[in-house]
C-alpha atoms as a PDB file:
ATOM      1  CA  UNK A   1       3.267  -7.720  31.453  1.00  0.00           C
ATOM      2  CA  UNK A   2       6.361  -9.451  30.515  1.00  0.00           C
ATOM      3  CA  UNK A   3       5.989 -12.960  28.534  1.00  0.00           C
ATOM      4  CA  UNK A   4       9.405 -13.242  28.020  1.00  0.00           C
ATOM      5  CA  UNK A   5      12.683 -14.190  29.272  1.00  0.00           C
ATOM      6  CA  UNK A   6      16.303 -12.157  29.707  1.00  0.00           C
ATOM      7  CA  UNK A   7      17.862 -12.566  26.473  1.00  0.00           C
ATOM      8  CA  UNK A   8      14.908 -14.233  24.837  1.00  0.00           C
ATOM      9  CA  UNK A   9      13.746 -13.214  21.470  1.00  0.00           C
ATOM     10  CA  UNK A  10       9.991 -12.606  20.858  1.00  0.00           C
ATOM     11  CA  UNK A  11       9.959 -16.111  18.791  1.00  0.00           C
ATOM     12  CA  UNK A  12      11.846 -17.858  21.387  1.00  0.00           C
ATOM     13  CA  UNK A  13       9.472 -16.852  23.771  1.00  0.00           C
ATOM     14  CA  UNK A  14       6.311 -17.681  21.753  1.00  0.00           C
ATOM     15  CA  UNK A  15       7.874 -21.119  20.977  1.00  0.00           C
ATOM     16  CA  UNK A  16       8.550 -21.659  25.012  1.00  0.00           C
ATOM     17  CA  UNK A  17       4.955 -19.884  25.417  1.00  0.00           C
ATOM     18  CA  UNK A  18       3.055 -22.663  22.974  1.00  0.00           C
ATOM     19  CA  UNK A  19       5.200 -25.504  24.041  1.00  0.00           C
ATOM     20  CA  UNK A  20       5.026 -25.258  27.929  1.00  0.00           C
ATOM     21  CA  UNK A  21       0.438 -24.648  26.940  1.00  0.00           C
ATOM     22  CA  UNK A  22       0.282 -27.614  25.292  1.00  0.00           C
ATOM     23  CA  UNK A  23       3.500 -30.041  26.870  1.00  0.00           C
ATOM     24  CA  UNK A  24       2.705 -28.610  30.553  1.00  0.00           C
ATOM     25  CA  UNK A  25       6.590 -27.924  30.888  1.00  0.00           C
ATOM     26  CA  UNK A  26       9.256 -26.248  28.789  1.00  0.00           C
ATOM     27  CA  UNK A  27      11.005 -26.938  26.074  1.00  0.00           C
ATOM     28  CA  UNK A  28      14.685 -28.197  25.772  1.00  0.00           C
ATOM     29  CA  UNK A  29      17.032 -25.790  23.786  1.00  0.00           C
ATOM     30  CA  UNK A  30      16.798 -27.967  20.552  1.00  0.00           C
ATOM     31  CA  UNK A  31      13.143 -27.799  21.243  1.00  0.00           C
ATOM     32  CA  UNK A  32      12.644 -24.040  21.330  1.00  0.00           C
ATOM     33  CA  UNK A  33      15.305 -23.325  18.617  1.00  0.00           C
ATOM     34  CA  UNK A  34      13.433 -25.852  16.070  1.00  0.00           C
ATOM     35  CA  UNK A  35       9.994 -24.308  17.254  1.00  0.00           C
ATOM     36  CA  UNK A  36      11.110 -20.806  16.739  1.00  0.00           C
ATOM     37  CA  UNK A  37      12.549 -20.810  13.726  1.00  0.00           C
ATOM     38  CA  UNK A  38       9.156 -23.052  12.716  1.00  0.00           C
ATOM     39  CA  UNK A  39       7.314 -19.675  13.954  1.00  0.00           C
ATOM     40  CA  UNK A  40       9.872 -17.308  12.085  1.00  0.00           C
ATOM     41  CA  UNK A  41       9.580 -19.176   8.677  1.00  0.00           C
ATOM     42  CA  UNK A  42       5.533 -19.316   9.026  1.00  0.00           C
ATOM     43  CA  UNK A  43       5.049 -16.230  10.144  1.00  0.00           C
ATOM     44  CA  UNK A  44       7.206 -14.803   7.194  1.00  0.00           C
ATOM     45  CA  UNK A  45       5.109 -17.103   4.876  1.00  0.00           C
ATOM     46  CA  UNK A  46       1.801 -16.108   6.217  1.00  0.00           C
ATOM     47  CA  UNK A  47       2.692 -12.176   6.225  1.00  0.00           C
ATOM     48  CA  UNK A  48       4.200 -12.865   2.592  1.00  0.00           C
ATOM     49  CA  UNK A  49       0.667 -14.482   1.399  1.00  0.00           C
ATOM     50  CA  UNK A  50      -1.293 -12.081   2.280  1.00  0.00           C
ATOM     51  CA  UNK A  51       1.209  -9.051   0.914  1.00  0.00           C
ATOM     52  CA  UNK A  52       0.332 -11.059  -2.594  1.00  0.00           C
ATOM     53  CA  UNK A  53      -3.179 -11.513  -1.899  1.00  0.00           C
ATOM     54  CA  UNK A  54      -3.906  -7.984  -1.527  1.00  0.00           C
ATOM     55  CA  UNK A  55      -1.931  -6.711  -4.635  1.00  0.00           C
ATOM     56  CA  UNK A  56      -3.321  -5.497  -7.032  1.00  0.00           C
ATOM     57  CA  UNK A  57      -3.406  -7.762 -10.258  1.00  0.00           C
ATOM     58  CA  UNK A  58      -2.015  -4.899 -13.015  1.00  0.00           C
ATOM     59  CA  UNK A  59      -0.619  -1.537 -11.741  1.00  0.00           C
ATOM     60  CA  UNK A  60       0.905   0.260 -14.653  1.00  0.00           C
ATOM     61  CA  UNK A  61       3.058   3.369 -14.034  1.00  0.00           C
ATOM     62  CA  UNK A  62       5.392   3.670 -17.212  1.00  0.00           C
ATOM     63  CA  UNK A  63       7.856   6.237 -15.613  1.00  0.00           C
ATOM     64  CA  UNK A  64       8.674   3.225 -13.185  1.00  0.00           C
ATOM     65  CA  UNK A  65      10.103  -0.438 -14.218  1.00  0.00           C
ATOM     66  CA  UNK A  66       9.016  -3.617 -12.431  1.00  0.00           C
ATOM     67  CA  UNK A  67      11.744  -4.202 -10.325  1.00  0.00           C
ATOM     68  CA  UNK A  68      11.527  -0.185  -9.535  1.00  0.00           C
ATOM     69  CA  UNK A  69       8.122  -0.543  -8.494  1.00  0.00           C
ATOM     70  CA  UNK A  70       8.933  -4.279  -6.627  1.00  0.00           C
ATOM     71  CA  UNK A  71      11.556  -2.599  -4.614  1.00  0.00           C
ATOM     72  CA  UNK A  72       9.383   0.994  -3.633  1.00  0.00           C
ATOM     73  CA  UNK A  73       6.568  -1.143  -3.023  1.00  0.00           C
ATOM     74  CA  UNK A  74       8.767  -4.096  -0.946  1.00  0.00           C
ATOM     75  CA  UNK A  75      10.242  -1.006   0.659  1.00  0.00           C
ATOM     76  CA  UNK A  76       7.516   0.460   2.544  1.00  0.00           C
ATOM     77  CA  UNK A  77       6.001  -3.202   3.201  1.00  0.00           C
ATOM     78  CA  UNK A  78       8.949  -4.073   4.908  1.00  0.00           C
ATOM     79  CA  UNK A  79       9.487  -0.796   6.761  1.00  0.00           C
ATOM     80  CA  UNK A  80       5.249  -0.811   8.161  1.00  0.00           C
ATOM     81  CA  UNK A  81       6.011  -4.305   8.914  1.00  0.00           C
ATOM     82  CA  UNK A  82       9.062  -3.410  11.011  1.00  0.00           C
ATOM     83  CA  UNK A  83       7.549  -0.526  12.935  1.00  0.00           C
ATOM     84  CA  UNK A  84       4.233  -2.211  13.013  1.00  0.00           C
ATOM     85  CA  UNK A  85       5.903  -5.401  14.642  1.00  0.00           C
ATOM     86  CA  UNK A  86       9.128  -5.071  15.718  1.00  0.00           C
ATOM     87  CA  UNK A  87       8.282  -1.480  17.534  1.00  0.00           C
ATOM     88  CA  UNK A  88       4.863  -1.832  18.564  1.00  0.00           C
ATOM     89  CA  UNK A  89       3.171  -5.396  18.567  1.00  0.00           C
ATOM     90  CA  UNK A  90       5.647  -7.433  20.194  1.00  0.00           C
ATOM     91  CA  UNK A  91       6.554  -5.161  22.928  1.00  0.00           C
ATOM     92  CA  UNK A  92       3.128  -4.196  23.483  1.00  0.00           C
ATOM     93  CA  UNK A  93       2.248  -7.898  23.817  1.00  0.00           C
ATOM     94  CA  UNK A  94       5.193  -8.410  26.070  1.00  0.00           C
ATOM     95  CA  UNK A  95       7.322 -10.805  23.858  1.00  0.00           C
ATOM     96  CA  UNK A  96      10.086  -8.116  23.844  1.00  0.00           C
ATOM     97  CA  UNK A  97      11.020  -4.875  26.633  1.00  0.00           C
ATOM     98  CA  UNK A  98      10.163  -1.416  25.236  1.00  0.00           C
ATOM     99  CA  UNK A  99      11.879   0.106  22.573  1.00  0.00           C
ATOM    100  CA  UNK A 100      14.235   2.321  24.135  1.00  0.00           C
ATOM    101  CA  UNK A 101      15.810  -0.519  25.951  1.00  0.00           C
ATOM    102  CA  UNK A 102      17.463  -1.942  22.707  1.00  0.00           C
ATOM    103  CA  UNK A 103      20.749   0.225  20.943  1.00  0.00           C
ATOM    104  CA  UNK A 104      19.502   1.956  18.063  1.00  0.00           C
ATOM    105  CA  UNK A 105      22.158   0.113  15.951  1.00  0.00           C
ATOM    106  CA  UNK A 106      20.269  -3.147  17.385  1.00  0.00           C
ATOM    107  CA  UNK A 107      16.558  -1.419  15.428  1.00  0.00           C
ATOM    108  CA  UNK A 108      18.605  -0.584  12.407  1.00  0.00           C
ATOM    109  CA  UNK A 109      19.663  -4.377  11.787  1.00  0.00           C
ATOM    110  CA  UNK A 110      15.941  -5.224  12.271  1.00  0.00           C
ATOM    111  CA  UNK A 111      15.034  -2.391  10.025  1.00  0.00           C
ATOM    112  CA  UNK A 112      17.279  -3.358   7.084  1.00  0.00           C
ATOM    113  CA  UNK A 113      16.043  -7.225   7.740  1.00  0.00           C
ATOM    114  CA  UNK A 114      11.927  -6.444   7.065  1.00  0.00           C
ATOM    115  CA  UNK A 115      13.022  -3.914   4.371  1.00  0.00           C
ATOM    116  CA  UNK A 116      15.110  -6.797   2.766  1.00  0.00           C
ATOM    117  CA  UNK A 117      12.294  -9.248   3.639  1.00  0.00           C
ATOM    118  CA  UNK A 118       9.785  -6.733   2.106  1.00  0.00           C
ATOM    119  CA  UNK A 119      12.071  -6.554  -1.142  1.00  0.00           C
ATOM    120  CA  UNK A 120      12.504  -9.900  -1.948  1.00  0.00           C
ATOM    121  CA  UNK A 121       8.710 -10.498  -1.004  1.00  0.00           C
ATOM    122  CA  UNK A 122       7.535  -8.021  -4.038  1.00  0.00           C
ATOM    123  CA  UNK A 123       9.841  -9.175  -6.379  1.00  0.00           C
ATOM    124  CA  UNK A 124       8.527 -12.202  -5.630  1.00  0.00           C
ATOM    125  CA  UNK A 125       5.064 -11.657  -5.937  1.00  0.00           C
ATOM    126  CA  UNK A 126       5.561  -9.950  -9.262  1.00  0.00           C
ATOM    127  CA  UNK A 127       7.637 -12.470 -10.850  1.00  0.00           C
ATOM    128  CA  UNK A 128       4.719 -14.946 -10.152  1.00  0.00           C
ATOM    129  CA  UNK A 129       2.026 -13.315 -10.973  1.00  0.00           C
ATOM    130  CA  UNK A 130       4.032 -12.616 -14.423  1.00  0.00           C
ATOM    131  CA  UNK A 131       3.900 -16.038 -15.032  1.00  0.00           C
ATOM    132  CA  UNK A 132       0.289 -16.461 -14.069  1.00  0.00           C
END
């Protein structure tokens, strides 16, 4: 079923969700807007921490450079995370309607977001484990 409101994105609605379980009412605006973009920035950090824990240490492929490598690697991390997510978790889990109720221009944006997010995530995870 449907865990979320008209207009409500899925962190919105898992901020309202958490709040109203554990306050027994829901949220103000300031309340939900601080809590989702506290769910936003740990998700991204958890999803990010495990991308780097399951790297491999040294993968050498001299026709490719490192930031060649960080961006086809951050590339497809980003685009499994979108469809994994964006497509099929959240609506599945009711935190969002089905796909085909959204403009494709509106999955595009979120595309280009996890494949940015995806990106910057294996650039960074190289460039620390460089200086490790």
């Amino acid at each position: 079923g449907s865990h979320h409101n008209l207009d409500e994105a899925a962190n919105d609605a898992i901020a309202r969700i958490a709040y109203e379980k554990l306050a027994g009412h829901e949220p103000t605006d300031e309340q939900k807007r601080r809590l989702s973009r506290l769910i936003h920035v740990g998700y991204g950090l958890a999803i990010a921490t495990l991308y780097g824990a399951f790297q491999p240490s040294r993968v050498r492929r001299p026709s490719r450079t490192p930031i060649e490598r960080a961006i086809r690697s951050g590339t497809w991390f980003g685009i499994g995370l979108w469809l994994l997510g964006d497509e099929l978790a959240i609506p599945l889990l009711g935190l969002a309607d089905k796909p085909t109720a959204y403009h494709p221009t509106r999955h595009l944006q979120s595309l280009v977001a996890h494949v940015g997010y995806g990106v910057a995530t294996a650039t960074a995870t190289r460039a620390l484990r460089s200086v490790s």
